[in-house]
C-alpha atoms as a PDB file:
ATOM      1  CA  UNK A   1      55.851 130.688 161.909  1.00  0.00           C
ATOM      2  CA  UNK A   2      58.740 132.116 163.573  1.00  0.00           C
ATOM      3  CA  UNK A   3      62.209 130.458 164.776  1.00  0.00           C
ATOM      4  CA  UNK A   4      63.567 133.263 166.940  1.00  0.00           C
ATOM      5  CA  UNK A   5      63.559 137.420 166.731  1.00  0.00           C
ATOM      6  CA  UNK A   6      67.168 138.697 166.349  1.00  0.00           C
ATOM      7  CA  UNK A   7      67.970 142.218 167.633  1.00  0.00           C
ATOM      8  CA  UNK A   8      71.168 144.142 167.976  1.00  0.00           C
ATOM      9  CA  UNK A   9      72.952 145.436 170.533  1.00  0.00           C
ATOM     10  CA  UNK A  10      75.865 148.153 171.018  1.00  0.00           C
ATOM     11  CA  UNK A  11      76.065 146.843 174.583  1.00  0.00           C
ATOM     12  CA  UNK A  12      75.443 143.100 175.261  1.00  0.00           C
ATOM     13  CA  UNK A  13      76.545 143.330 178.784  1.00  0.00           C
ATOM     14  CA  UNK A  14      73.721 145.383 179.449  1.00  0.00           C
ATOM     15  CA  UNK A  15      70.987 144.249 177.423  1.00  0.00           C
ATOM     16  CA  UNK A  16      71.754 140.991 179.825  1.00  0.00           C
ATOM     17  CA  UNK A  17      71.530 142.836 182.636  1.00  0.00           C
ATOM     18  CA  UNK A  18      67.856 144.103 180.990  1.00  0.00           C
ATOM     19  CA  UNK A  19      66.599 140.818 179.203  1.00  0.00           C
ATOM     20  CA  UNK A  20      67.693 138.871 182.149  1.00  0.00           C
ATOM     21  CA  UNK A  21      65.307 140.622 184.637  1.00  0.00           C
ATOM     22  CA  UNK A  22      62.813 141.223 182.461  1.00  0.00           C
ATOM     23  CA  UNK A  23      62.261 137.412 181.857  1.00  0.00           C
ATOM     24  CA  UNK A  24      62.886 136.401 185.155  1.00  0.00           C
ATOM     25  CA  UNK A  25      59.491 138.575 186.259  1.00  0.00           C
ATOM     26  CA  UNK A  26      57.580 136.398 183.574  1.00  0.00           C
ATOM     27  CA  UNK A  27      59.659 133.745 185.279  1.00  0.00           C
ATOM     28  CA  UNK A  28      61.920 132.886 182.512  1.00  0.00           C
ATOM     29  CA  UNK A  29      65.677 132.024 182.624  1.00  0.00           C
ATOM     30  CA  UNK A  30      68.627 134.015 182.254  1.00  0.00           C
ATOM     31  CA  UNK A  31      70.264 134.611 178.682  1.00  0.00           C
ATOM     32  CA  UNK A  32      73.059 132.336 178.013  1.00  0.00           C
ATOM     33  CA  UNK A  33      76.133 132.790 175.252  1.00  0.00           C
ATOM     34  CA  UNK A  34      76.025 130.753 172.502  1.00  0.00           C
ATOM     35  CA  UNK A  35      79.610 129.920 170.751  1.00  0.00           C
ATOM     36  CA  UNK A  36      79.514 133.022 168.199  1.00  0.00           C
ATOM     37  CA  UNK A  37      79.211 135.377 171.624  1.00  0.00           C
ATOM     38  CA  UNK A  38      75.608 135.938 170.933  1.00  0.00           C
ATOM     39  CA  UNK A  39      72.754 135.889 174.052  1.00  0.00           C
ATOM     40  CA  UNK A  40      70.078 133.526 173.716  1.00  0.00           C
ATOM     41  CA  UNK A  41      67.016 133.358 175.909  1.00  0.00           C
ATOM     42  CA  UNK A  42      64.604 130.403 175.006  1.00  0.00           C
ATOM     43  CA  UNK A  43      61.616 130.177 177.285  1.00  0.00           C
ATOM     44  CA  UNK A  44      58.168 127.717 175.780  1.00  0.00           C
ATOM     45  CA  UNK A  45      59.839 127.559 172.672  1.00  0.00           C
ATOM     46  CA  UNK A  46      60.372 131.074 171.881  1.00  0.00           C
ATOM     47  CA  UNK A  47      63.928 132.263 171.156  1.00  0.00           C
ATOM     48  CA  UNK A  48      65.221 135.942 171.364  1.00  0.00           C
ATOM     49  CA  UNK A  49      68.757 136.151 170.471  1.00  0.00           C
ATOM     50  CA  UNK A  50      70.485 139.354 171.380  1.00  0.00           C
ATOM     51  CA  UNK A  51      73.659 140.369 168.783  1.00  0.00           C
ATOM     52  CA  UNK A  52      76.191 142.641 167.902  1.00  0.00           C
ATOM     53  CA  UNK A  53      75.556 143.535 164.591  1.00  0.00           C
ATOM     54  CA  UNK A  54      77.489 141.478 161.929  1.00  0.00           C
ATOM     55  CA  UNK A  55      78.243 144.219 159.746  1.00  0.00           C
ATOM     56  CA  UNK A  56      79.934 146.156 162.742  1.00  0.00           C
ATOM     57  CA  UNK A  57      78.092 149.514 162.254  1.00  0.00           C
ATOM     58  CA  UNK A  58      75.811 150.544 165.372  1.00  0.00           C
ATOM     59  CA  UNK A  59      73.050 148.563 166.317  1.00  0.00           C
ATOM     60  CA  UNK A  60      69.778 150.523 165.995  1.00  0.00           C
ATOM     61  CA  UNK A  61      66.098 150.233 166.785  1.00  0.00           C
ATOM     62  CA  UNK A  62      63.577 149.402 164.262  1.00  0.00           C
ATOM     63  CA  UNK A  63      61.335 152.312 163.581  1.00  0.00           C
ATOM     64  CA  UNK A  64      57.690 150.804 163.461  1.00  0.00           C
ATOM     65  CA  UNK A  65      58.879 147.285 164.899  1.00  0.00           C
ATOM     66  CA  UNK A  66      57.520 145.940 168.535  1.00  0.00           C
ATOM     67  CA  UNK A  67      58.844 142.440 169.461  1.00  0.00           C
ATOM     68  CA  UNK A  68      55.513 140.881 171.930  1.00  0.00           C
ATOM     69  CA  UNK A  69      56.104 138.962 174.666  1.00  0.00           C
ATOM     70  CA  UNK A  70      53.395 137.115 176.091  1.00  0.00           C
ATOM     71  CA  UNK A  71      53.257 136.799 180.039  1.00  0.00           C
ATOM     72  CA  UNK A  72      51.161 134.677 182.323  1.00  0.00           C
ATOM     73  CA  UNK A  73      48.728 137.768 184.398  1.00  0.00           C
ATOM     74  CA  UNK A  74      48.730 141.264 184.331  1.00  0.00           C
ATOM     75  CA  UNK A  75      50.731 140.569 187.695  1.00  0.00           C
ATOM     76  CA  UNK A  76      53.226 139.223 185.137  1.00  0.00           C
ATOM     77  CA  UNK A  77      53.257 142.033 183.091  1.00  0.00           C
ATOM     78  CA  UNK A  78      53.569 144.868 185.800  1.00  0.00           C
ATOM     79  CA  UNK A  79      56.459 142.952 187.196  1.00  0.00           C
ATOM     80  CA  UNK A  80      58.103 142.561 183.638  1.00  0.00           C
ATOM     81  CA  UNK A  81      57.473 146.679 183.511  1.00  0.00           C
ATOM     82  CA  UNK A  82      59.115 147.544 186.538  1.00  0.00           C
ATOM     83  CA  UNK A  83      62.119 145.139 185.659  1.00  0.00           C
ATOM     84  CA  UNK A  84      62.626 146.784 182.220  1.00  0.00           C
ATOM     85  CA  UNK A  85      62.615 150.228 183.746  1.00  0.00           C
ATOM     86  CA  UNK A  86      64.621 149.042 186.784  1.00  0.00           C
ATOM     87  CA  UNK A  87      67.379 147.566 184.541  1.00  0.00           C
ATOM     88  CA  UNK A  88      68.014 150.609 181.922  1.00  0.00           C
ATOM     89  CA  UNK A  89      64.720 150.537 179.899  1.00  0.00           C
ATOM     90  CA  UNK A  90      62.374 153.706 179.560  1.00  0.00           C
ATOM     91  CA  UNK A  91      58.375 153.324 179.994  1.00  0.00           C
ATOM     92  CA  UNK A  92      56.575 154.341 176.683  1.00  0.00           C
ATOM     93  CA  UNK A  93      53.041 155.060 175.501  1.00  0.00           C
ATOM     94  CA  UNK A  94      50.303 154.507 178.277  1.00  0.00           C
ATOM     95  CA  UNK A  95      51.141 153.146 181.349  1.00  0.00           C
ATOM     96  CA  UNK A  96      50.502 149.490 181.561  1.00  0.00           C
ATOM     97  CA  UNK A  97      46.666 149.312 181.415  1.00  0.00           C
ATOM     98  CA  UNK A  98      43.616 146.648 179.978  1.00  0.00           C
ATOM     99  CA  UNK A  99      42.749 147.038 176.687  1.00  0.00           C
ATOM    100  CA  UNK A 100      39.064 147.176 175.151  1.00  0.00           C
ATOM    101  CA  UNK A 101      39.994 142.810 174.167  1.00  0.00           C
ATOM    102  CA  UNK A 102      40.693 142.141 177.825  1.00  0.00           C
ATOM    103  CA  UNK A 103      44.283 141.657 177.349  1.00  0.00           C
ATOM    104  CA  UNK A 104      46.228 143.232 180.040  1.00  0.00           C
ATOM    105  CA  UNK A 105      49.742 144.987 177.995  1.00  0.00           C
ATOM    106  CA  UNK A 106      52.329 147.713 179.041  1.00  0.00           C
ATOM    107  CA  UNK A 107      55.196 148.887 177.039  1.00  0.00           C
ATOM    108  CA  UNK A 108      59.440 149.531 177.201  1.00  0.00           C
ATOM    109  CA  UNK A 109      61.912 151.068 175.214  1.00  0.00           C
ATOM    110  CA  UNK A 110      65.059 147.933 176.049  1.00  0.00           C
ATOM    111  CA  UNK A 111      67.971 150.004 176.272  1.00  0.00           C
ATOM    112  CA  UNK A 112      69.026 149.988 172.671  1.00  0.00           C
ATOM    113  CA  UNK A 113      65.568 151.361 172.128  1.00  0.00           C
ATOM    114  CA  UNK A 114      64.094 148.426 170.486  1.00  0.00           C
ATOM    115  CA  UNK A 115      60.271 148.825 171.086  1.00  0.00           C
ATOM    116  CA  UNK A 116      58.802 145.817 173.164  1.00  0.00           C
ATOM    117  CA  UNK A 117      55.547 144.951 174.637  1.00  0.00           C
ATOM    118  CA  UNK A 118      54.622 142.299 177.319  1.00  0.00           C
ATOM    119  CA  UNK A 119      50.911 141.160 177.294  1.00  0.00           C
ATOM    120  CA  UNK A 120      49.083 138.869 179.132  1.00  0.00           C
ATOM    121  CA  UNK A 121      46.314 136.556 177.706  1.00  0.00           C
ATOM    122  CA  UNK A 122      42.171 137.995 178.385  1.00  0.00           C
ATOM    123  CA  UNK A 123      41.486 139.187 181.918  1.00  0.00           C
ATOM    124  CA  UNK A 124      38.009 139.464 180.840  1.00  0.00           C
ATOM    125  CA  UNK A 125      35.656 138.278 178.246  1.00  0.00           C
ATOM    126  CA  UNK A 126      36.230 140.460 174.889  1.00  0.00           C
END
């Protein structure tokens, strides 16, 4: 359904730093710039493309929004965790943790605030 998820940035530099270590614990590649100086990470045909915004005001979080990204084990997604809050992100909700379905999910704040989630497919039958 989906070609990419777009977010802004008041800092590309660091949401590289971020979005670069973050993928590389799901063992993705780092972000490259694309010719309008945006960063694009493309990993199993998903695309997240990190922006200043074109209008030039501030970039800011969506209030309500979460942007899932789907890792390989729940070693994936503790690994993603500690990245995020290694590399300028803050730890929100409950720590990473099963849910009732099996899937194995943990939350970050990237350091724009946008709200993410990495989640990794059952660890159990639901």
């Amino acid at each position: 359904m989906f070609t990419h998820v777009m977010i802004g940035s008041n800092d590309l530099e660091r949401s590289k730093r971020f979005y670069d270590a973050t993928f590389a614990a799901l063992g993705g590649r780092p972000g490259e710039w694309d010719a309008r100086g945006r960063l694009v990470y493309i990993h199993e045909n998903g695309r997240l493309m990190v922006t200043k915004p074109i209008d030039g005001l501030p970039a800011s979080a969506a209030n309500g929004g979460t942007i899932g990204i789907a890792a390989a084990s729940p070693d994936h997604v503790l690994a993603w965790h500690e990245a995020g809050k290694t590399h300028g992100g803050r730890a929100i909700e409950t720590p990473p943790s099963e849910r009732p379905n099996g899937a194995f999910v943990a939350y970050l704040r990237d350091p724009d605030g946008n709200k993410l989630t990495a989640r990794s497919a059952a660890t159990r039958e639901a």
